[in-house]
N, C-alpha and C. Protein backbone atom coordinates (compact mmCIF):
# COMPACT_ATOMS: atom_id res chain seq x y z
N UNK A 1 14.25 -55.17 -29.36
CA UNK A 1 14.25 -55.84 -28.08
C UNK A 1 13.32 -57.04 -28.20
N UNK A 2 13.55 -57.96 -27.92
CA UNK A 2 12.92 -59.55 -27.83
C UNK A 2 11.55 -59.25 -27.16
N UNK A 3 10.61 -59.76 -27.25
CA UNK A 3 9.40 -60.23 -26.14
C UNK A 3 10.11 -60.68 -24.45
N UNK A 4 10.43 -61.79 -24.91
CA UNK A 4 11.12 -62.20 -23.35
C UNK A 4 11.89 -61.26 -22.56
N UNK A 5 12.98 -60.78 -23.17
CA UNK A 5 13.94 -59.55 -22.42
C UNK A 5 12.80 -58.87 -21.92
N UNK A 6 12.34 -58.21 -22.93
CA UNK A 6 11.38 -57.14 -22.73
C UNK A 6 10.40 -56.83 -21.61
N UNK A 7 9.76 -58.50 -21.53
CA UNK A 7 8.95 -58.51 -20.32
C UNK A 7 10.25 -58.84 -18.92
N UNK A 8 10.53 -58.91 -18.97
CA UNK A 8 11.72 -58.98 -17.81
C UNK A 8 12.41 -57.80 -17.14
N UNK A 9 12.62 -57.01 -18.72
CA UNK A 9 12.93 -55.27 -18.30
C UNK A 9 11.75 -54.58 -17.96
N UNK A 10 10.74 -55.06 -17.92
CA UNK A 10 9.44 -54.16 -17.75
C UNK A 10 9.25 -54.37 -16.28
N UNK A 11 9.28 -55.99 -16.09
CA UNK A 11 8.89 -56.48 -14.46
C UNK A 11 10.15 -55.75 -13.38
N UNK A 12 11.14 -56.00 -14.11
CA UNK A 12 12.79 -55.58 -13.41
C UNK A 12 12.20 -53.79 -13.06
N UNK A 13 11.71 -52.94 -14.22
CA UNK A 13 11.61 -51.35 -14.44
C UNK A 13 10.25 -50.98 -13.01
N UNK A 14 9.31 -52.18 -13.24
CA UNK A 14 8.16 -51.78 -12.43
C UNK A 14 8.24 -51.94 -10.66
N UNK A 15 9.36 -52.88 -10.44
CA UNK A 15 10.17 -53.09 -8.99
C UNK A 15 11.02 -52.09 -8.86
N UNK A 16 11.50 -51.43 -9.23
CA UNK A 16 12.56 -50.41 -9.22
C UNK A 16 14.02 -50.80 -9.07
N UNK A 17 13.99 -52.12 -9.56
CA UNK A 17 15.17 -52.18 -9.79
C UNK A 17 16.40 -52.04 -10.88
N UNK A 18 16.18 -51.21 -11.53
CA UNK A 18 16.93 -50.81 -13.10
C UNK A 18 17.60 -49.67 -12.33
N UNK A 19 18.69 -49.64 -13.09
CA UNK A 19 19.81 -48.57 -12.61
C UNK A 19 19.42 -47.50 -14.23
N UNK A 20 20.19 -46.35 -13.99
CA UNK A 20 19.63 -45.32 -14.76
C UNK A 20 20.07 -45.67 -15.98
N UNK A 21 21.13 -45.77 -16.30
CA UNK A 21 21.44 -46.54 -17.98
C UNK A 21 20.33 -47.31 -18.25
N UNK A 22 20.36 -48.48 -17.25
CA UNK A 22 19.51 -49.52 -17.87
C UNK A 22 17.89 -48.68 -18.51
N UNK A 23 17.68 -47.80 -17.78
CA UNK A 23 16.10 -47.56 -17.63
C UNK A 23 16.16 -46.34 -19.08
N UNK A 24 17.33 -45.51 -18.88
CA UNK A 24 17.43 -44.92 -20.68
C UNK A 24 17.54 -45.86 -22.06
N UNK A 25 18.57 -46.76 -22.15
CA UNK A 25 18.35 -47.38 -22.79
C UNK A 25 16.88 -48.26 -23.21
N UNK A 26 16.07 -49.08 -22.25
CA UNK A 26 15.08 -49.78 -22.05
C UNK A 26 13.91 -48.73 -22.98
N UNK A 27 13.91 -47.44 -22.20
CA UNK A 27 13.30 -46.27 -22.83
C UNK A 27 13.33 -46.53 -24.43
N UNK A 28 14.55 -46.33 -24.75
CA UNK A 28 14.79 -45.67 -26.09
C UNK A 28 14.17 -47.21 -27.14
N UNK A 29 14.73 -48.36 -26.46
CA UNK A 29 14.54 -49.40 -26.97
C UNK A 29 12.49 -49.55 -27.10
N UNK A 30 12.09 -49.53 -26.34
CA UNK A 30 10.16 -49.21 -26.17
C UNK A 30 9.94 -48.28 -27.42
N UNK A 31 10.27 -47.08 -26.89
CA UNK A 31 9.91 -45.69 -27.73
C UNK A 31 9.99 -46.19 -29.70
N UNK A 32 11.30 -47.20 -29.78
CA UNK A 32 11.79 -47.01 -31.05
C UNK A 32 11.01 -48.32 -31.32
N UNK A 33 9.86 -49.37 -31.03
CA UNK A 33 9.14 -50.30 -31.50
C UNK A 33 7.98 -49.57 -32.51
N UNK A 34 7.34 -50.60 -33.10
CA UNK A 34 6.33 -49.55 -34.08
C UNK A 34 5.17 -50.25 -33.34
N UNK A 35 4.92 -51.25 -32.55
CA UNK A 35 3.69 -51.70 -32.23
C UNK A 35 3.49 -51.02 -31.18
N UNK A 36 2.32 -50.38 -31.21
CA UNK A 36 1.86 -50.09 -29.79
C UNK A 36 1.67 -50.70 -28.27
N UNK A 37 1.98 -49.95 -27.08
CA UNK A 37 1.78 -50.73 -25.94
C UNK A 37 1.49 -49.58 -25.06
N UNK A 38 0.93 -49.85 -23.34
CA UNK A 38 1.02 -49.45 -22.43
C UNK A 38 2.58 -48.51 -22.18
N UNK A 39 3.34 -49.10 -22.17
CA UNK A 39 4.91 -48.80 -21.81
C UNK A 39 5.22 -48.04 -23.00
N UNK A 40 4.80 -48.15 -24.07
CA UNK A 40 5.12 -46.72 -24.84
C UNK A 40 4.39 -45.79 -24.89
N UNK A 41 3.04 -46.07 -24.10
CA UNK A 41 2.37 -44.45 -24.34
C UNK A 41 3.25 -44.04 -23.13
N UNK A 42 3.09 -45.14 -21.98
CA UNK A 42 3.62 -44.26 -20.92
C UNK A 42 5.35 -43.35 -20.75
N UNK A 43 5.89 -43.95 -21.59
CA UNK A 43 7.27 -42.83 -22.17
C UNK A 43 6.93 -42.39 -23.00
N UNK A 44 6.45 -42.41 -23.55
CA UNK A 44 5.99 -41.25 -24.91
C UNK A 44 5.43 -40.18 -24.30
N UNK A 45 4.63 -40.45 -23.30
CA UNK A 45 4.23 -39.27 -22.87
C UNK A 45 4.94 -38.68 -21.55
N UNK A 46 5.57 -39.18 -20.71
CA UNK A 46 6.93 -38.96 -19.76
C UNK A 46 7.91 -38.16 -20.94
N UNK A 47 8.01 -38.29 -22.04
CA UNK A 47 9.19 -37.71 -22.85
C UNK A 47 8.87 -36.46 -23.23
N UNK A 48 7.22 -36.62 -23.56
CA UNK A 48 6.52 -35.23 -24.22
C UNK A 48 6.56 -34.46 -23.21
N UNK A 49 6.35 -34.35 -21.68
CA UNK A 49 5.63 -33.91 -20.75
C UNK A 49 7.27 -33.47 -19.77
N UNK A 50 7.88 -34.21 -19.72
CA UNK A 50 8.96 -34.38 -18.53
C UNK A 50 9.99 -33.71 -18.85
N UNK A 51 10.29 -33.28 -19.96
CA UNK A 51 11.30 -32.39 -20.80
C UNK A 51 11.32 -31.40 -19.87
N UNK A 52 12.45 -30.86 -19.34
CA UNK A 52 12.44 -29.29 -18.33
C UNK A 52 13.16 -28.24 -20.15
N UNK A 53 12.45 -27.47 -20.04
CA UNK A 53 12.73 -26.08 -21.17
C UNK A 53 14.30 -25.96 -20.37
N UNK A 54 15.53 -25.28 -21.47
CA UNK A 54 16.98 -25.10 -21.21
C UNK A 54 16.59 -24.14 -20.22
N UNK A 55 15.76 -23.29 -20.84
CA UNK A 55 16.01 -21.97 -19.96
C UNK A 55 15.14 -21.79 -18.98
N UNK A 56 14.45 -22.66 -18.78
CA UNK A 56 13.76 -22.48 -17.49
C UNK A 56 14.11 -21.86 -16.04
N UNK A 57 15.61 -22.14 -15.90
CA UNK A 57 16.41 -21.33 -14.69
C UNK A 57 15.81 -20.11 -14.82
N UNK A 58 16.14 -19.21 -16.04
CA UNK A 58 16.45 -17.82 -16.32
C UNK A 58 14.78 -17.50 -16.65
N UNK A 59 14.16 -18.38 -17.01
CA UNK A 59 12.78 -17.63 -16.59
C UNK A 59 12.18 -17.98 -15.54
N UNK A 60 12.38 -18.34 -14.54
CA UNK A 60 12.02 -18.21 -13.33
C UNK A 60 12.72 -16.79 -12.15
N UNK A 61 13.82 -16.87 -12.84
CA UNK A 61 14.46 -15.79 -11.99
C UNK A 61 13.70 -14.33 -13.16
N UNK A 62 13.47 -14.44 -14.29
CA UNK A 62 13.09 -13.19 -14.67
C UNK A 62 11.78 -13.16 -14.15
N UNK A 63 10.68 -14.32 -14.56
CA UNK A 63 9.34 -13.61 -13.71
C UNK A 63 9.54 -12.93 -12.17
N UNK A 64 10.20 -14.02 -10.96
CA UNK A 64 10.14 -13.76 -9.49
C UNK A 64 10.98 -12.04 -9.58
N UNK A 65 11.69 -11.52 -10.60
CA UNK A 65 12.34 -10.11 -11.03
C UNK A 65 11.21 -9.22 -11.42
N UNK A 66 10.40 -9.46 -12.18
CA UNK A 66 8.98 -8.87 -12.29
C UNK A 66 8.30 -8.61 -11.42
N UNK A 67 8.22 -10.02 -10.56
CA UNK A 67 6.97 -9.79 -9.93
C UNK A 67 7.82 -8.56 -8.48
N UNK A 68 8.66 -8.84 -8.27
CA UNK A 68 9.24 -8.13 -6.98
C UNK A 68 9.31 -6.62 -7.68
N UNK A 69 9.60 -6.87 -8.63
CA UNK A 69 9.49 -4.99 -9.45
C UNK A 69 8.29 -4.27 -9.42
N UNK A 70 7.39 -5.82 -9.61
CA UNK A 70 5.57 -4.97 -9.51
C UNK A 70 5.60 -4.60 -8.06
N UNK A 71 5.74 -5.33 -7.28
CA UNK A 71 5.44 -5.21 -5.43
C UNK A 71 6.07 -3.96 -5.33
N UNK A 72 6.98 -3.76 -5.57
CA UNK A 72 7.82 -2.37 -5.26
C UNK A 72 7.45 -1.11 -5.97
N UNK A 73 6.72 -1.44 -7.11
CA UNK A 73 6.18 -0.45 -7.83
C UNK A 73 4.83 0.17 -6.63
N UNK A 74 3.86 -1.08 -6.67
CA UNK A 74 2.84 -1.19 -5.65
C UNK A 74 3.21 0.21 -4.74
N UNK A 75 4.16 -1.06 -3.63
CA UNK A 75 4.61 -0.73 -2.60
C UNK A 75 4.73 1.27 -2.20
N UNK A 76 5.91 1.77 -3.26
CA UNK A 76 6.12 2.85 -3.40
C UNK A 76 5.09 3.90 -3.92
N UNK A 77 3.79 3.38 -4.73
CA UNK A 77 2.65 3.80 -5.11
C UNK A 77 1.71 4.44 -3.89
N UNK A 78 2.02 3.04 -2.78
CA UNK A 78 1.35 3.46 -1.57
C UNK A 78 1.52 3.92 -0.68
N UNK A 79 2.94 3.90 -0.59
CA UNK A 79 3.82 4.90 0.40
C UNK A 79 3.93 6.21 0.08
N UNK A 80 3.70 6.89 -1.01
CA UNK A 80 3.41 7.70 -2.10
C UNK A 80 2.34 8.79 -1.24
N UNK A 81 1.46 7.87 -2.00
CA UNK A 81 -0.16 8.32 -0.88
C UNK A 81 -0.49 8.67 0.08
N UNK A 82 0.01 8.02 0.99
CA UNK A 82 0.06 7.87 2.19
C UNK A 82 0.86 8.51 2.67
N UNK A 83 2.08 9.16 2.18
CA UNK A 83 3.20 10.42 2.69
C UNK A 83 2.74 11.78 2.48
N UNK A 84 1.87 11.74 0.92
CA UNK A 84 0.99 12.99 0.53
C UNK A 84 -0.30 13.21 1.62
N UNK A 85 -0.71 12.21 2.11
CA UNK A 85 -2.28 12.52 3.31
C UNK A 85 -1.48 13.02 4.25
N UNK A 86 -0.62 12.18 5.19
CA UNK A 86 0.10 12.66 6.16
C UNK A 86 0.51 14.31 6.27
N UNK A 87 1.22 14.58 4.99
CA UNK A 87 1.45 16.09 4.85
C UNK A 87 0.07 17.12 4.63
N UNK A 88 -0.92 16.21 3.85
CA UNK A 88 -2.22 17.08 3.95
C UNK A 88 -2.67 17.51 5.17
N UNK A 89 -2.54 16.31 6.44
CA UNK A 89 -3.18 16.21 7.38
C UNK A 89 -2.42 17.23 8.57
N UNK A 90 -1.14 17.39 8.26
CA UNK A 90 -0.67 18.07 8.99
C UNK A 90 -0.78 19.74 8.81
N UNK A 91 -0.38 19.72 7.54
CA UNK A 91 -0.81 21.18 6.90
C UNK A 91 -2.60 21.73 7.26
N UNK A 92 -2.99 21.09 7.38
CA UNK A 92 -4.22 21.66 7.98
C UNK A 92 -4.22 21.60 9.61
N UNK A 93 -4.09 20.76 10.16
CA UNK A 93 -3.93 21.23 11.54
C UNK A 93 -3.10 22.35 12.29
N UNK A 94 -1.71 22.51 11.10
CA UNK A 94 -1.48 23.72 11.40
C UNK A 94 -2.59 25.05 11.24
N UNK A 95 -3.34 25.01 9.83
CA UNK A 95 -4.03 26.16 9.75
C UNK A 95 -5.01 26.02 10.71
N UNK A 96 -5.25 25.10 11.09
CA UNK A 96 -6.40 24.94 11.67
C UNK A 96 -6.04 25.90 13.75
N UNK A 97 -5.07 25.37 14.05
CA UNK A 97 -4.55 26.08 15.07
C UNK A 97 -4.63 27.37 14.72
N UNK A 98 -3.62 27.59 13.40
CA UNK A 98 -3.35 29.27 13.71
C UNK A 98 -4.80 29.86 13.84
N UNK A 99 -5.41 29.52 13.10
CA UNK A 99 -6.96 30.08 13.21
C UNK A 99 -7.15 29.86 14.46
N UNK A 100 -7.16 29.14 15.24
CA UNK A 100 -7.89 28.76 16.55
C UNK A 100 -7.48 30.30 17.64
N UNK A 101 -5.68 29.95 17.10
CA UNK A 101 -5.37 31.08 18.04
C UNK A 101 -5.49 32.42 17.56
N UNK A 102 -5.60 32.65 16.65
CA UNK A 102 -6.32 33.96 15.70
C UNK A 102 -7.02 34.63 16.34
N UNK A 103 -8.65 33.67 16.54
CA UNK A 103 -9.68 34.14 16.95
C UNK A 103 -9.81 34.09 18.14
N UNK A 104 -8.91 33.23 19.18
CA UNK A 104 -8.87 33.58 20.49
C UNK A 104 -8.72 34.94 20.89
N UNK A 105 -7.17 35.27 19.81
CA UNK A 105 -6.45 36.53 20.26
C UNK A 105 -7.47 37.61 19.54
N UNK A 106 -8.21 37.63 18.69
CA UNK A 106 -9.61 38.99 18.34
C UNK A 106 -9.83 38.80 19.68
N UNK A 107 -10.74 37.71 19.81
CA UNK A 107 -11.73 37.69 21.31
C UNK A 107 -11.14 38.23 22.38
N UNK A 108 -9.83 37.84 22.13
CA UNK A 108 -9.57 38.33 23.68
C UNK A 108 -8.93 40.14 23.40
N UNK A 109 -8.67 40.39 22.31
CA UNK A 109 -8.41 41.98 22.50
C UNK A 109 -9.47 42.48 22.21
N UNK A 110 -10.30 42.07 22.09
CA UNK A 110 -11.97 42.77 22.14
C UNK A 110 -12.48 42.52 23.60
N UNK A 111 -12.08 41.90 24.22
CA UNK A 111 -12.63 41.70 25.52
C UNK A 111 -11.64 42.66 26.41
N UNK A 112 -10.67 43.21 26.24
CA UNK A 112 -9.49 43.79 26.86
C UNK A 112 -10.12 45.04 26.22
N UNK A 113 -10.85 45.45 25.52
CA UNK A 113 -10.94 46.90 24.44
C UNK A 113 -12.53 46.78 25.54
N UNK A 114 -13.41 46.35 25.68
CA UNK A 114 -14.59 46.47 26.36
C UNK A 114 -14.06 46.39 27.33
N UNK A 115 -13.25 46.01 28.31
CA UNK A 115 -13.22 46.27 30.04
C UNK A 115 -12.89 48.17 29.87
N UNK A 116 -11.79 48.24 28.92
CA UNK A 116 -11.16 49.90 28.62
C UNK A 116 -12.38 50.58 28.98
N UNK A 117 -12.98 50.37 28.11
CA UNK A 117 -14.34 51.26 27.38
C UNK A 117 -14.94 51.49 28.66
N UNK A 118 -15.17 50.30 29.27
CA UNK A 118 -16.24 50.34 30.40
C UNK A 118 -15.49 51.23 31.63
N UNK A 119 -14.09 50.75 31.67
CA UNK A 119 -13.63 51.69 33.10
C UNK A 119 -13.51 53.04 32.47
N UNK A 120 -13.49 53.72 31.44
CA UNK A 120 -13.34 54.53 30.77
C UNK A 120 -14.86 55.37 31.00
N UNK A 121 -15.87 55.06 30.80
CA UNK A 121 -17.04 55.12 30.33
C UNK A 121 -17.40 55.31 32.37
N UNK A 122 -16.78 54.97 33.02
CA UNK A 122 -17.92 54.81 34.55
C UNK A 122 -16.44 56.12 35.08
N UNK A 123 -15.46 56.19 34.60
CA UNK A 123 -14.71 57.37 35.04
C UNK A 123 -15.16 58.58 34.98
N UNK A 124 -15.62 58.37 33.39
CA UNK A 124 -16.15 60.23 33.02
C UNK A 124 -17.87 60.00 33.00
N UNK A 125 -18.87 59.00 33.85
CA UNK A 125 -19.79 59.22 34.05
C UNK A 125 -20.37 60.34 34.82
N UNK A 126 -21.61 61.35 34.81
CA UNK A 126 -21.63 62.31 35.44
C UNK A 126 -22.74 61.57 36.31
N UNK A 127 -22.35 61.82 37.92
CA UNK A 127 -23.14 61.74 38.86
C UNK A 127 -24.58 61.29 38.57
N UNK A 128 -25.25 62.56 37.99
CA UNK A 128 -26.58 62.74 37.74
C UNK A 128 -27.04 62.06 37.16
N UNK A 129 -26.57 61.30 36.06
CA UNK A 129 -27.22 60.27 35.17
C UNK A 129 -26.58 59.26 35.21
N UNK A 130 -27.12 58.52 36.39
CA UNK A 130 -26.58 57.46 36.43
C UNK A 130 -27.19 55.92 35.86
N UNK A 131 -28.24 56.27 35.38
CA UNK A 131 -29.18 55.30 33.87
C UNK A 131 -28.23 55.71 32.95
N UNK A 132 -27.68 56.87 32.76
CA UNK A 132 -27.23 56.69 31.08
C UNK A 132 -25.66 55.93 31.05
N UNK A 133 -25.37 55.45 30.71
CA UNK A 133 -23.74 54.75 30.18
C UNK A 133 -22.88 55.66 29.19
N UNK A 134 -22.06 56.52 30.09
CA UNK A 134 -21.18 57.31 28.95
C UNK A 134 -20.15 56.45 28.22
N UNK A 135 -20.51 55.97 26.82
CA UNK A 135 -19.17 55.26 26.47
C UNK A 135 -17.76 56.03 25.43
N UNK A 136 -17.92 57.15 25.26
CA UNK A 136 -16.91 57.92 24.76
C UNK A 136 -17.45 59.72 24.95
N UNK A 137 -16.19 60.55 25.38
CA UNK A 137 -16.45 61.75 25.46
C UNK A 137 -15.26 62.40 24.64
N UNK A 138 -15.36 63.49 23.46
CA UNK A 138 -14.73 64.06 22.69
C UNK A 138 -14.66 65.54 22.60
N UNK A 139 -14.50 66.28 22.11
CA UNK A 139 -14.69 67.82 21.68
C UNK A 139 -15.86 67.81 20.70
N UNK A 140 -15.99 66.74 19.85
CA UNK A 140 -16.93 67.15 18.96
C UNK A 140 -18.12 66.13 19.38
N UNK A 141 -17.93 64.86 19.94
CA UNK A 141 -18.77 63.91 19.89
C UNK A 141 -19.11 63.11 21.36
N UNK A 142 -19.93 62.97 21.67
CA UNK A 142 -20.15 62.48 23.32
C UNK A 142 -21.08 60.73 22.57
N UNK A 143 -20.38 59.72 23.24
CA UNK A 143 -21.08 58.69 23.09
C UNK A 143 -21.59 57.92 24.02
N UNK A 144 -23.12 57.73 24.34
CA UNK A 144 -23.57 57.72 25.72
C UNK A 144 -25.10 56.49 25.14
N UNK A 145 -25.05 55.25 26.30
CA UNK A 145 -25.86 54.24 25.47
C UNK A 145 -26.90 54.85 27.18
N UNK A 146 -28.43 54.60 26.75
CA UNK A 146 -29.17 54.80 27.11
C UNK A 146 -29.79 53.49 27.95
């Protein structure tokens, strides 16, 4: 490429007025000089740098495939957890009730077994001793609280 052209395609390239042929060719014509300039580092390095990889499509769709595989891995890791507490949490509140009502129901048939005792105990009380508390009378055994 001439000096003169040259600076003309450069002034023409830096207005934006070059159509895309013109501006590949112009390229190739710079790139393929042996003297150094501004305008060839600056495609030389637009050429080194600006290149898109073929497969760049297909590794973009394989990482964003990864990464949504990790999230879901995550995801299900924590839903995981969190389904196992839930069932912990419930499984004990059940035991935790039955116990509750467990020991209601002792208490309360021990409290139903002492009213017995007591109407039991003031039925077969004898007159005369009426300080002593008969709480069981047998053939062999008399049980009487003082």
């Amino acid at each position: 490429m001439k000096q003169e052209m040259k600076k003309k395609w450069i002034d023409k390239y830096y207005n934006g007025e070059t159509s895309v042929s013109e501006e590949k060719e112009g390229r190739k014509d710079i790139l393929s000089e042996k003297n150094d300039s501004p305008e060839k580092d600056m495609f030389g390095y637009f050429e080194a740098v600006g290149n898109v990889p073929d497969n760049l499509e297909e590794q973009v769709f394989v990482n964003l495939e990864k990464r949504t595989q990790k999230r879901k891995t995550i995801r299900m890791r924590i839903f995981n957890l969190v389904s196992a507490a839930a069932v912990i949490i419930i499984l004990l509140g059940i035991y935790l009730d039955f116990r509750q009502t467990r020991k209601a129901k002792i208490e309360n048939d021990f409290f139903v077994m002492e009213q017995a005792l007591y109407q039991v105990s003031e039925s077969i009380q004898p007159e005369e001793q009426e300080e002593l508390l008969v709480l069981w009378v047998d053939d062999d055994v008399e049980i009487i609280i003082n």
